[in-house]
Protein backbone atom coordinates (compact mmCIF):
# COMPACT_ATOMS: atom_id res chain seq x y z
CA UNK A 1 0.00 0.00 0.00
CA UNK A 2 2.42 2.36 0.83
CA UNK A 3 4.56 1.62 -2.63
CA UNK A 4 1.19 2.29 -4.45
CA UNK A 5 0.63 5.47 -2.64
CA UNK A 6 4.24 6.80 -3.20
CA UNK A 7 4.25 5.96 -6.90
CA UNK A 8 0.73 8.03 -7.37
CA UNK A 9 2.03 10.98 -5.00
CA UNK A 10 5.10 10.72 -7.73
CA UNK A 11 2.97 10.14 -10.89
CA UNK A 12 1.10 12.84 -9.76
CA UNK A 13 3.37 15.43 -9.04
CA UNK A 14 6.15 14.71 -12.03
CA UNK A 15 3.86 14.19 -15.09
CA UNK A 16 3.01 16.72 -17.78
CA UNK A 17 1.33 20.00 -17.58
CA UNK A 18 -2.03 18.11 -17.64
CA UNK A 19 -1.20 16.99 -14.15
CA UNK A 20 -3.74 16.41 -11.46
CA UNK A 21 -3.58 16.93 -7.79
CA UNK A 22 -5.20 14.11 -5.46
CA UNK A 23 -8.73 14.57 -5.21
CA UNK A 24 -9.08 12.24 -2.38
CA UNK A 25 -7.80 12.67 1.22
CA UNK A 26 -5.60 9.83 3.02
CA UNK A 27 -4.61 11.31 6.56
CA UNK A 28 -4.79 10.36 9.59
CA UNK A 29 -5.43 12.01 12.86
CA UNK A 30 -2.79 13.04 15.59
CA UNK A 31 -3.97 12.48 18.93
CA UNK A 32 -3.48 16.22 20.50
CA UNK A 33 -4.94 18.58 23.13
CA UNK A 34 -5.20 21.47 21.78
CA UNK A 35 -5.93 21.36 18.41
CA UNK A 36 -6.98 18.56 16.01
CA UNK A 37 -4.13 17.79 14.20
CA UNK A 38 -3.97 15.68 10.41
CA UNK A 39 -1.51 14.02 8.90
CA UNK A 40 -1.00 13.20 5.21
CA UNK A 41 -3.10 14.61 2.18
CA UNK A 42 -5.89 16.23 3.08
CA UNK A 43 -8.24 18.71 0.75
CA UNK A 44 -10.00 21.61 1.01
CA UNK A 45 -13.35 19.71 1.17
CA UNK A 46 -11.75 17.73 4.40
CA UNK A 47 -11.01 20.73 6.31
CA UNK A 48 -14.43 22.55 5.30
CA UNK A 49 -16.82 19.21 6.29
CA UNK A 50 -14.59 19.71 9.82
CA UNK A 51 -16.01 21.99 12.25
CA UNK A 52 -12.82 21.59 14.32
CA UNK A 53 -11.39 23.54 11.46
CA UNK A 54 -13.98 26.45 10.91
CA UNK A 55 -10.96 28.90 11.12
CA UNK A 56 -11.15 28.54 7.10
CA UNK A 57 -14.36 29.57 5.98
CA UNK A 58 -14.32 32.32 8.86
CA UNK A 59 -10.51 33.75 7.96
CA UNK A 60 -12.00 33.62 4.05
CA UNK A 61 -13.89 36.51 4.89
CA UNK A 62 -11.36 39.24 5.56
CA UNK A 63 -8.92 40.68 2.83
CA UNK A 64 -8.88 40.12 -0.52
CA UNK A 65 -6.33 39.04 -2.72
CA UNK A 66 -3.80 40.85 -4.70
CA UNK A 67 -5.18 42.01 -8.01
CA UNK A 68 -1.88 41.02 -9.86
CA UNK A 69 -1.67 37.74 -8.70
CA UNK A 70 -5.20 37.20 -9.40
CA UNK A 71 -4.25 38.18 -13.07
CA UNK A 72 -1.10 36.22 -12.96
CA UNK A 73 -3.24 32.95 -11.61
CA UNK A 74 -5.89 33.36 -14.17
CA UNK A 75 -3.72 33.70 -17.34
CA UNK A 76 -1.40 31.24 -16.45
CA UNK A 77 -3.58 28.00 -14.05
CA UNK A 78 -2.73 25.95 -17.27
CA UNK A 79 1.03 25.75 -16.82
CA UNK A 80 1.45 24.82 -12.97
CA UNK A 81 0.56 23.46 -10.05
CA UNK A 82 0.70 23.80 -6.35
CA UNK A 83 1.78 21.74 -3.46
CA UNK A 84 1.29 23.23 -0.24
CA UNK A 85 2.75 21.92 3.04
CA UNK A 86 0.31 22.90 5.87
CA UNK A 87 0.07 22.59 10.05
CA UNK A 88 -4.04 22.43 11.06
CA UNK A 89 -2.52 22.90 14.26
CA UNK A 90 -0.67 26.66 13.18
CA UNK A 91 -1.42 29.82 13.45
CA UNK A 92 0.26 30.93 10.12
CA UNK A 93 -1.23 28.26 8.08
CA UNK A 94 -5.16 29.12 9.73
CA UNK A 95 -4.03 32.75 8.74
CA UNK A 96 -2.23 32.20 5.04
CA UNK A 97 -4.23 29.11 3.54
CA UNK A 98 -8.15 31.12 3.44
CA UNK A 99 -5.69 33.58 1.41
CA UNK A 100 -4.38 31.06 -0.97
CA UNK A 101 -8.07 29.94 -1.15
CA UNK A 102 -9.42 33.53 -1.83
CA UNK A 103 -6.69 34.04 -4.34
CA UNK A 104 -8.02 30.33 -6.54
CA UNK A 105 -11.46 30.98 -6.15
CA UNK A 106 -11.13 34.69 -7.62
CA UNK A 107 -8.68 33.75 -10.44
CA UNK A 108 -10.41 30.52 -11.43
CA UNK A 109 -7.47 28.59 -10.65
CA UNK A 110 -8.72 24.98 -10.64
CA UNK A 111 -8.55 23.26 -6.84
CA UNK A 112 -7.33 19.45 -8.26
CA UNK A 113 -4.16 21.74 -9.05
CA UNK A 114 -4.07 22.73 -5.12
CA UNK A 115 -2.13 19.39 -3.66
CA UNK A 116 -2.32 20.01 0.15
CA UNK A 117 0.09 17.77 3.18
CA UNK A 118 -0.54 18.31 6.48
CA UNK A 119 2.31 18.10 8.81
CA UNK A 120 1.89 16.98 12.34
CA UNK A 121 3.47 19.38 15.01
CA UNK A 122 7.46 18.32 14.24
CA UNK A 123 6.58 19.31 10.79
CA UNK A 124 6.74 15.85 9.18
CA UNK A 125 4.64 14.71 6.71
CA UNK A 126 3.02 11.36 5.72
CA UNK A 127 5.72 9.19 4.00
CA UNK A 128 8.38 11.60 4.47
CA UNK A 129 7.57 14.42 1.91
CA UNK A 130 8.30 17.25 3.39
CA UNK A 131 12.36 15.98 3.10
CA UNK A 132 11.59 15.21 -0.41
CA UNK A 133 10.39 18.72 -0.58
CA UNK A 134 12.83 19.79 2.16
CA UNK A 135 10.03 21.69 3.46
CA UNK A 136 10.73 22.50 7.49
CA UNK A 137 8.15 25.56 8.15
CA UNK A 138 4.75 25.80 7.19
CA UNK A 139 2.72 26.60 5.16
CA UNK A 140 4.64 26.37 2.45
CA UNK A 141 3.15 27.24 -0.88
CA UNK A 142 5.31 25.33 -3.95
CA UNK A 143 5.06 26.39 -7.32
CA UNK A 144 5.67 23.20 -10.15
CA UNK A 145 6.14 23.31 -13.19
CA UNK A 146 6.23 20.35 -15.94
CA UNK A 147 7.08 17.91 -12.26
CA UNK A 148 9.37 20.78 -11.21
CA UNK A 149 9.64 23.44 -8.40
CA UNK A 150 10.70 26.88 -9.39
CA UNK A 151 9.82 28.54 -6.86
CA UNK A 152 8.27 28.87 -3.37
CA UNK A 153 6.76 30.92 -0.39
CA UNK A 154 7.61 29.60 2.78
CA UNK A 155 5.63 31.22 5.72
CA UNK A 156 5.29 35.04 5.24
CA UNK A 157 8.31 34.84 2.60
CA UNK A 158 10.47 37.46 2.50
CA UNK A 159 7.68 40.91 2.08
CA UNK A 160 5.01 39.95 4.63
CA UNK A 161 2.42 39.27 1.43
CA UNK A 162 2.74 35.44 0.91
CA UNK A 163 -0.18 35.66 -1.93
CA UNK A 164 1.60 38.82 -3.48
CA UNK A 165 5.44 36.76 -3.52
CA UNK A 166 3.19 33.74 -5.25
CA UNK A 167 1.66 36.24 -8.19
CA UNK A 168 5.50 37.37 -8.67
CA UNK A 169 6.13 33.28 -9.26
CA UNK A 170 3.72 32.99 -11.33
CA UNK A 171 3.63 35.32 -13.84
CA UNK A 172 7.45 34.75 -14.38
CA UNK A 173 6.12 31.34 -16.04
């Protein structure tokens, strides 16, 4: 099981432009007392069925996202995806993901293209890919291109504007 699930992670994340994220969630659940804490690949559908995780639809509602990424999202959504390293346990991810969220729903930028791992509080992810991805904070927003990064937002990145930093990726493509 665990081959099988490593080979479609890889299929998944180094074929062709025409790649699809996972559309189905395979986590499991960290035993933890303050927060409820995943593990694995999750979606936006598992945190928004969650009430433990109502932070999203509530942080949704405040800002907007910046109008040049929004263009740089919508004219380009056909030439990369995103893998996204997330805590549901952190403060910056319940702050930074409903941002990443508002910034796909108002370009059109298709969600199967959106390939979210939750991390459990060490910052380890299911079958080891944050090494892979030598991803050690979250969130961490990856841009790839034809199965490769080139580039990425770790946290706040290096302006404060996460979302912003992300447009500048993307319209480079």
């Amino acid at each position: 099981m665990k081959q099988v699930f490593l080979l479609a992670i890889a299929a998944i994340l180094f074929s062709c432009s025409t790649q699809r994220a996972v559309s189905k969630a395979d986590f499991t659940v960290i035993p933890d007392s303050a927060d409820k804490v995943l593990k694995g690949i999750i979606t936006r559908a598992t945190l928004e069925a969650d009430p433990a995780f109502s932070w999203l639809k509530t942080n949704m509602q405040y800002g907007r996202p910046d109008d040049a990424a929004v263009q740089a999202f919508r004219e380009k959504k056909g030439q990369f995806s995103l893998v996204v390293f997330v805590g549901t346990w952190c403060l910056d991810t319940k702050n930074l993901l409903p941002k990443l969220y508002q910034l796909t729903d108002a370009s059109g930028f298709p969600l199967e293209k959106v390939q979210l791992i939750a991390t459990d509080r060490k910052k380890q992810a299911a079958n080891n890919l944050h090494e892979q991805y030598k991803v050690y904070a979250v969130p961490a927003f990856l841009v790839i291109k034809d199965g490769k990064e080139v580039g990425r937002v770790t946290e706040y990145g290096e302006t404060g504007d996460p979302i912003k930093e992300l447009g500048a990726i993307v319209a480079k493509l």
